[in-house]
Protein backbone atom coordinates (compact mmCIF):
# COMPACT_ATOMS: atom_id res chain seq x y z
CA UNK A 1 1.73 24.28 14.73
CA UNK A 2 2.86 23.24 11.46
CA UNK A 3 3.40 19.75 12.45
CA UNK A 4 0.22 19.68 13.79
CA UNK A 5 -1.77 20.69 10.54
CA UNK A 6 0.78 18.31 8.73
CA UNK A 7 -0.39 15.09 10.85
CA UNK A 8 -3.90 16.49 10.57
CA UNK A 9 -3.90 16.58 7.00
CA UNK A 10 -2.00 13.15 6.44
CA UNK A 11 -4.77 11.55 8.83
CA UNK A 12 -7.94 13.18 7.55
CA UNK A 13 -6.38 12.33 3.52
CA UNK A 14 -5.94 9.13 3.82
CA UNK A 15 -8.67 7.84 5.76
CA UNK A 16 -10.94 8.99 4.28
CA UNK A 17 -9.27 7.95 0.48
CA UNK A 18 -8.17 4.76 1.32
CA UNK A 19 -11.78 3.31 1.06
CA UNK A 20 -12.18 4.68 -2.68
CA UNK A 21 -8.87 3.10 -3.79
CA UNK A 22 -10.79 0.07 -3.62
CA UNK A 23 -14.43 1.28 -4.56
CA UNK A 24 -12.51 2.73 -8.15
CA UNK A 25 -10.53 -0.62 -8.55
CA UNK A 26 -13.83 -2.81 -8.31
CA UNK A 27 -15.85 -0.63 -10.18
CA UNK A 28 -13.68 -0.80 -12.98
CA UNK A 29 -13.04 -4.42 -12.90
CA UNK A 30 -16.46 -4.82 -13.15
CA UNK A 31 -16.84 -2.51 -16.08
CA UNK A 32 -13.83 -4.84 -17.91
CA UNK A 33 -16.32 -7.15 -17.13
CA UNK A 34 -19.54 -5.81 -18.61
CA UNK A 35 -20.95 -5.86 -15.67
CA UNK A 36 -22.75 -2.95 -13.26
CA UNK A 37 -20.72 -3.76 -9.96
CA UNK A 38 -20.63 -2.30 -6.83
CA UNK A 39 -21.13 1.42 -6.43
CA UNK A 40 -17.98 3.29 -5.82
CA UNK A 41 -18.62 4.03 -2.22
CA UNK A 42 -19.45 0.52 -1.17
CA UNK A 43 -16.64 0.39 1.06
CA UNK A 44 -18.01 3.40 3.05
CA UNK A 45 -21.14 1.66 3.40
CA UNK A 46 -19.61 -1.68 4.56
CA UNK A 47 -17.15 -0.49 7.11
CA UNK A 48 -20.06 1.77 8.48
CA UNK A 49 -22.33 -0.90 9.01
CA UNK A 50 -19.24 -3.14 10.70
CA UNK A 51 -18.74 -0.45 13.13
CA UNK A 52 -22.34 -0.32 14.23
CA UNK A 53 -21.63 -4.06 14.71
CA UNK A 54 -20.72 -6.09 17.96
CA UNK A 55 -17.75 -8.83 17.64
CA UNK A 56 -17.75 -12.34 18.29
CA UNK A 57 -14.43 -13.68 19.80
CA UNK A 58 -13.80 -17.06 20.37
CA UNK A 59 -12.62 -18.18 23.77
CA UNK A 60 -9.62 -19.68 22.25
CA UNK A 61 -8.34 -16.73 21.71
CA UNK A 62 -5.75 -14.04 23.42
CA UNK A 63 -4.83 -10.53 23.98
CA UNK A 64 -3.06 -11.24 20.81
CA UNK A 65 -6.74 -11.75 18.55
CA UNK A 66 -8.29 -8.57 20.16
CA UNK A 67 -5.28 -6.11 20.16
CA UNK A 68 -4.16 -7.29 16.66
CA UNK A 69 -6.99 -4.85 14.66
CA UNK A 70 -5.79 -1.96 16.79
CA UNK A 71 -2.47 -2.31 16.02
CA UNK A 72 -2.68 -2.67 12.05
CA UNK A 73 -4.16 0.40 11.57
CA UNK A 74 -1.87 2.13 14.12
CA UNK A 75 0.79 0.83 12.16
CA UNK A 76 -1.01 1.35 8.70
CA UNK A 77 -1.71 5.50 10.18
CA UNK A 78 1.92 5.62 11.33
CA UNK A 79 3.05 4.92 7.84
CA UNK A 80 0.67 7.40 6.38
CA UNK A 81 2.59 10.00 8.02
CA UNK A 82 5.73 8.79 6.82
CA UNK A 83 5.15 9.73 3.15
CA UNK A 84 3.37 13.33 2.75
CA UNK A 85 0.44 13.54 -0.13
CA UNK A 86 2.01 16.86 -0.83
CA UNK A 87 5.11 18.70 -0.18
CA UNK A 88 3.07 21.77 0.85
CA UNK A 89 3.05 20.63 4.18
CA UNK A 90 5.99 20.79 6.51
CA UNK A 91 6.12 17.05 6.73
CA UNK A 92 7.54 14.78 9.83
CA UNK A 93 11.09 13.98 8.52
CA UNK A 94 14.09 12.61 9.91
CA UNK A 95 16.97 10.28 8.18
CA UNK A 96 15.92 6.53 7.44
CA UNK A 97 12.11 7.21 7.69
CA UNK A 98 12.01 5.14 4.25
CA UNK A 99 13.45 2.38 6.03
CA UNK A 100 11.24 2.91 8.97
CA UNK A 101 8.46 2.56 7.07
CA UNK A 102 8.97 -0.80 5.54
CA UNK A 103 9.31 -2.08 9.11
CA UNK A 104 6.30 -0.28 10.14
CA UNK A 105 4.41 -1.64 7.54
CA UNK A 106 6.01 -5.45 8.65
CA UNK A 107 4.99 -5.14 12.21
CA UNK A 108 1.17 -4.79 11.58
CA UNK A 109 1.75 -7.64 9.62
CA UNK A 110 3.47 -9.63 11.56
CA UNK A 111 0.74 -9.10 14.14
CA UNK A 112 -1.98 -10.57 11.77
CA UNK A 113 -0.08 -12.98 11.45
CA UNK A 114 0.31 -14.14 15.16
CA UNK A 115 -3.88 -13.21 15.27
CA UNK A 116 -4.68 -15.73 12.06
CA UNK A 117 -3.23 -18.18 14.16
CA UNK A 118 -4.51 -17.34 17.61
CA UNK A 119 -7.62 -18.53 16.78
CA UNK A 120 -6.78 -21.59 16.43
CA UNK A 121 -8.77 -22.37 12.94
CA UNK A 122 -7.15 -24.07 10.04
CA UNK A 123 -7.47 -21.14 7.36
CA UNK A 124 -6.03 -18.80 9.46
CA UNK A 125 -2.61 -21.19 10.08
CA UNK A 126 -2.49 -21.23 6.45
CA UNK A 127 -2.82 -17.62 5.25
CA UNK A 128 -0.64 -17.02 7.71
CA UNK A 129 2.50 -19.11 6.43
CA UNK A 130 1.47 -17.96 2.92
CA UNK A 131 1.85 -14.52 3.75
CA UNK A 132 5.11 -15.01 5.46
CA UNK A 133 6.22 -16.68 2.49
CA UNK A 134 5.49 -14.19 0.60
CA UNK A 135 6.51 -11.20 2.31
CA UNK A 136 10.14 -12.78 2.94
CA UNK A 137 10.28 -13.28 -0.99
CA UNK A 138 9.33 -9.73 -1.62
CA UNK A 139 11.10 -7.69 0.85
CA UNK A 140 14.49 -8.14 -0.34
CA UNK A 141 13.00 -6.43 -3.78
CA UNK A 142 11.33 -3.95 -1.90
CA UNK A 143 15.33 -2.80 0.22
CA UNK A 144 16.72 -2.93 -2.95
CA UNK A 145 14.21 0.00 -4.67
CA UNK A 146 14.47 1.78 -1.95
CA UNK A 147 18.12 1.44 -1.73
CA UNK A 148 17.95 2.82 -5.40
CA UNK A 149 15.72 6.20 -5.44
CA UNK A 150 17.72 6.70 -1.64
CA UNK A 151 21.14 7.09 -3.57
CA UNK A 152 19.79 8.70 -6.28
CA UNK A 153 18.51 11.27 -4.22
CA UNK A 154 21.41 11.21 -1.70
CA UNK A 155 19.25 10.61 1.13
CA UNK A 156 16.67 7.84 3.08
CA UNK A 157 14.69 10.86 4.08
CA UNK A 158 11.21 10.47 2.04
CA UNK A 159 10.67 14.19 1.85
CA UNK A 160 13.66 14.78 0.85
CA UNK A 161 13.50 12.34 -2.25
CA UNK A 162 10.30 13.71 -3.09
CA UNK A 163 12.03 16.83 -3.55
CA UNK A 164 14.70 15.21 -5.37
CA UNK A 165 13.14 13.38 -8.09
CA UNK A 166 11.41 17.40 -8.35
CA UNK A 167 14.66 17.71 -9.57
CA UNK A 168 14.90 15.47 -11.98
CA UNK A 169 12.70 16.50 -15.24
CA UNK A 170 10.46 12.69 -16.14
CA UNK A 171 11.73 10.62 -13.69
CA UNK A 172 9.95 7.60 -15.67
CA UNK A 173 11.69 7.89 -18.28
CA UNK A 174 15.10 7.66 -16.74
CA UNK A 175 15.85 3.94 -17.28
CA UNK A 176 16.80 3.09 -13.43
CA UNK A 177 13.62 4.82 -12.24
CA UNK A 178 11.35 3.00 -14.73
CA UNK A 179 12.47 -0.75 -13.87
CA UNK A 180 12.18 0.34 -10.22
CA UNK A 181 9.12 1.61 -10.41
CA UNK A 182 7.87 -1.45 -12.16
CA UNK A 183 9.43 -3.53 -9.03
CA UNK A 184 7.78 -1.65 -7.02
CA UNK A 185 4.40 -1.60 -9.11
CA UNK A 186 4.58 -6.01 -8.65
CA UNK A 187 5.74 -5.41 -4.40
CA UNK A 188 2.47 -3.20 -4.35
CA UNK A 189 0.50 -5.85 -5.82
CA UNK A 190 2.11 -8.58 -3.32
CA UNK A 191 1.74 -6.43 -0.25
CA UNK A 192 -1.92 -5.72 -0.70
CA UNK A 193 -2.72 -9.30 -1.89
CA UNK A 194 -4.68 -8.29 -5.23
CA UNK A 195 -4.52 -10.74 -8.73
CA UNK A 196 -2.21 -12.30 -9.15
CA UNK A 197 -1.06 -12.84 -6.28
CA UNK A 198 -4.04 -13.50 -4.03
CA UNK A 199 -7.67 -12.46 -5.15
CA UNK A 200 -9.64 -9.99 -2.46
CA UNK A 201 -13.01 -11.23 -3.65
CA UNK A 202 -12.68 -15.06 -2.48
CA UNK A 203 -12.94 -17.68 -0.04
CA UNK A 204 -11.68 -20.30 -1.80
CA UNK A 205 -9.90 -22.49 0.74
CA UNK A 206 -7.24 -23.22 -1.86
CA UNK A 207 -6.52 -19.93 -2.87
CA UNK A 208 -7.01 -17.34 -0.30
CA UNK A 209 -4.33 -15.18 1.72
CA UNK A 210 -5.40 -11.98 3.26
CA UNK A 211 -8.54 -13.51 3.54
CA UNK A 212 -7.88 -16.59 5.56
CA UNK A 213 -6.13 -14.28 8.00
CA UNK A 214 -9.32 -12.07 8.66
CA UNK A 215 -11.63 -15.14 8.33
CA UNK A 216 -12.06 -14.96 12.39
CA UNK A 217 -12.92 -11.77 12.46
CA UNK A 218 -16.38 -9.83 12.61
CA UNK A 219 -18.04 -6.62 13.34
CA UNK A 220 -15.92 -3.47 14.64
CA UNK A 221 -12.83 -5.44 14.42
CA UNK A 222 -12.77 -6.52 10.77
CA UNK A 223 -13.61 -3.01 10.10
CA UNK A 224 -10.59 -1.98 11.55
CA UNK A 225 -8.64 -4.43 9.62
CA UNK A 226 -10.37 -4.00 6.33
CA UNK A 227 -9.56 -0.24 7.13
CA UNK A 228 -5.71 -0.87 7.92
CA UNK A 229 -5.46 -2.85 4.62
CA UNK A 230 -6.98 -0.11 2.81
CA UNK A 231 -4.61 2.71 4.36
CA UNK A 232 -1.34 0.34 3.47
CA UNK A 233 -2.54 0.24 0.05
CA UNK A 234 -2.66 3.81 -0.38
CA UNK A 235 0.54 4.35 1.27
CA UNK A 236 2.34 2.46 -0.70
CA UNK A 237 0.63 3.61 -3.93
CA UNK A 238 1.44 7.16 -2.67
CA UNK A 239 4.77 6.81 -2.44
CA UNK A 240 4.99 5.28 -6.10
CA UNK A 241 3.30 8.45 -7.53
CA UNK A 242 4.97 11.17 -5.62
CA UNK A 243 8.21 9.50 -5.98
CA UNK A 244 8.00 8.57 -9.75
CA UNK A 245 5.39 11.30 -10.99
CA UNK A 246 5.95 14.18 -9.09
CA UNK A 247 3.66 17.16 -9.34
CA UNK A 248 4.66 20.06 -6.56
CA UNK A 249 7.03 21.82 -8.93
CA UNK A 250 4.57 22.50 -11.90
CA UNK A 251 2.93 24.39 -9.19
CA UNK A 252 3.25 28.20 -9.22
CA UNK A 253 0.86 29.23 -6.29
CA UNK A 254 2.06 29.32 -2.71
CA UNK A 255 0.02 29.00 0.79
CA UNK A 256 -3.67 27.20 0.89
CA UNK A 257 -3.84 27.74 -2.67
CA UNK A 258 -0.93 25.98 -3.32
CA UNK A 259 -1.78 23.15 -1.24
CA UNK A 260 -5.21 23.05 -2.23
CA UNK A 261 -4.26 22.69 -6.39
CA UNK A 262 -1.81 19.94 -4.86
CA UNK A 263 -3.98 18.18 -3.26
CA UNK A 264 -6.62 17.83 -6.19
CA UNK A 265 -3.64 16.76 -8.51
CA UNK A 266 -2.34 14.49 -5.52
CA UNK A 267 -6.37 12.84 -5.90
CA UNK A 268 -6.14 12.60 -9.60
CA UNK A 269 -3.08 10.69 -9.71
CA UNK A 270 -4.58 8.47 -6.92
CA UNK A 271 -7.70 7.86 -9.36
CA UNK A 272 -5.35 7.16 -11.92
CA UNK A 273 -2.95 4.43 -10.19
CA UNK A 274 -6.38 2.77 -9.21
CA UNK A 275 -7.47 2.33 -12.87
CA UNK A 276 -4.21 1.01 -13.83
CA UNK A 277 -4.24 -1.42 -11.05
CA UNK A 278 -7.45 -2.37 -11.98
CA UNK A 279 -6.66 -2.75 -15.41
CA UNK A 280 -3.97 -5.00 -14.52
CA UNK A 281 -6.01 -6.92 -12.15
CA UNK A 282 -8.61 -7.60 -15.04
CA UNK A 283 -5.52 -8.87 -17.95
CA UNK A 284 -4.40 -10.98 -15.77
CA UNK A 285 -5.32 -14.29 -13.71
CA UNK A 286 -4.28 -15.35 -9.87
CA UNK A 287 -1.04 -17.52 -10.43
CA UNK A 288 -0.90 -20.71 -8.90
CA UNK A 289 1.16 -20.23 -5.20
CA UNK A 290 4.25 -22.33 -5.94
CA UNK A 291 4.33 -19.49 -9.24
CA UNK A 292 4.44 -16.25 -6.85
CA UNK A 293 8.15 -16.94 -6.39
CA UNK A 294 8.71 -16.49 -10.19
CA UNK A 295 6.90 -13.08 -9.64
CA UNK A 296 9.44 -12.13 -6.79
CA UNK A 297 12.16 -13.16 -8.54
CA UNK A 298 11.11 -10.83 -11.67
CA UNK A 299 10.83 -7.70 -8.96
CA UNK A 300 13.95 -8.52 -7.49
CA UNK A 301 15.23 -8.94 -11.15
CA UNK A 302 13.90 -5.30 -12.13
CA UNK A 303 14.99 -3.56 -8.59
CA UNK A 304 18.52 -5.08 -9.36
CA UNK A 305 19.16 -4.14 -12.87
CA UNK A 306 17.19 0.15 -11.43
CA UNK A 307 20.03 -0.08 -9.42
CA UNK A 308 22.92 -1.21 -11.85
CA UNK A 309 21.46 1.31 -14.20
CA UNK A 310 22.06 4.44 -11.96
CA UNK A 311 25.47 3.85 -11.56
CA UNK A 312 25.76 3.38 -15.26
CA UNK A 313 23.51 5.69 -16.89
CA UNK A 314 21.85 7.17 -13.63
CA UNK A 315 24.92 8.83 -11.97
């Protein structure tokens, strides 16, 4: 029964969050930029209207085009119950789910990958190497962070590192934690393809990444993947907060109460994250693609010297 409530809870939280990660990052980008902007709920309002929507599919296409938007946010709600909003909840854990979930998290994009170029069109062939690209330049950053906060917590389990760094009074502080959460601050940025690594809000033929992979898609189906990019996002950024700014411990009340308080801390730190990503977003400008390896190399950089650091000051 407890599992049940835990997968209930996982789903329910972060579908219906995801969407405002994004509404909160616009909004403020738009604020940076003197500017009125969207209202924070957009998102709601857009992927309602796609549902209500029939889509076009070219007859180019395969299995591969339709099945793809099913399968990223499978993948993207099979990560989501990899890393628990709150430790309230008897979570689903078993060892290497950290490890899991990386792969997880590659499979839906591999998928969109294999979709972009399905179709057959010459944006989607190119988003679609670009992300590959990228992803194989970040991924070795991403191992080695999570190859970090696992041995500093003596275990791949993701629950059980969330009740390790408990443990551990200011994790940011601690000089291996804070250069490996900065790596994985930049491998958040390059997995959800915001500034400066690709730029959400444009077509520009030249420039474009996520987009150019979901350029053939339309009505229910681009809902779906709009949604799956959404729920990555705030898996990933969930896992940064609970990891690095854990909360569960400061709480003294047990049962729904407990949970409850957690939860609306859990919401605040969300809100929070957003602004700084959006923050970010707005002092910054999209680098040029042949600079994103310089990026990779600075994560990598960071995630290597977290984990010289814990054996040297960490340990």
């Amino acid at each position: 029964m407890a599992i049940v409530i835990y997968i209930a809870l996982q789903l329910v939280v972060m579908i219906l969050l995801a969407p405002l990660v994004n509404g909160i990052i616009k909004k403020v980008k738009a604020l940076t930029q003197k500017r009125r902007g969207a209202p924070v709920l957009q998102m709601y309002f857009d992927l309602y209207k796609l549902l209500n929507k029939s889509s076009v599919v070219s007859q180019v296409t395969s299995w591969i085009f339709i099945a793809t938007p099913y399968i990223i946010v499978s993948s993207a709600l099979t990560a989501a119950l990899l890393v628990p909003v709150t430790t309230f909840a008897s979570p689903i854990a078993f060892p290497f789910d950290i490890i899991m979930l990386v792969y997880v998290l590659a499979l839906g994009r591999f998928f969109m990958g294999l979709a972009a170029l399905d179709a057959g069109g010459t944006f989607g062939g190119m988003g679609s190497s670009r992300e590959a690209m990228i992803s194989s330049l970040i991924e070795p950053s991403l191992l080695v962070s999570i190859f970090t906060i696992g041995l500093a917590s003596q275990s791949t389990s993701i629950n059980d590192i969330m009740l390790a760094m408990q443990s551990v009074s200011l994790p940011l502080l601690r000089p291996a934690f804070t250069l490996t959460f900065f790596a994985l601050f930049i491998i958040l940025i390059a997995e959800t393809s915001r500034i400066p690594v690709d730029d959400p809000s444009t077509h520009l033929e030249l420039t474009m990444v996520h987009e150019a992979m979901v350029l053939e898609y339309s009505g229910r189906q681009l809902a779906l993947m709009e949604l799956g990019a959404a729920i990555k996002q705030l898996v990933l950024i969930t896992l940064i907060i609970n990891v690095f700014l854990p909360h569960d411990q400061f709480i003294a009340y047990a049962g729904i109460g407990g949970l409850m308080l957690s939860l609306l801390v859990y919401l605040i730190k969300v809100i929070g994250f957003s602004v700084l990503i959006a923050v970010f977003e707005a002092s910054t400008v999209k680098f040029r693609f042949f600079s994103i390896p310089n990026l990779a190399a600075l994560s990598f950089i960071l995630a290597f010297l977290g984990f010289l650091q814990y054996f040297v000051l960490g340990r």
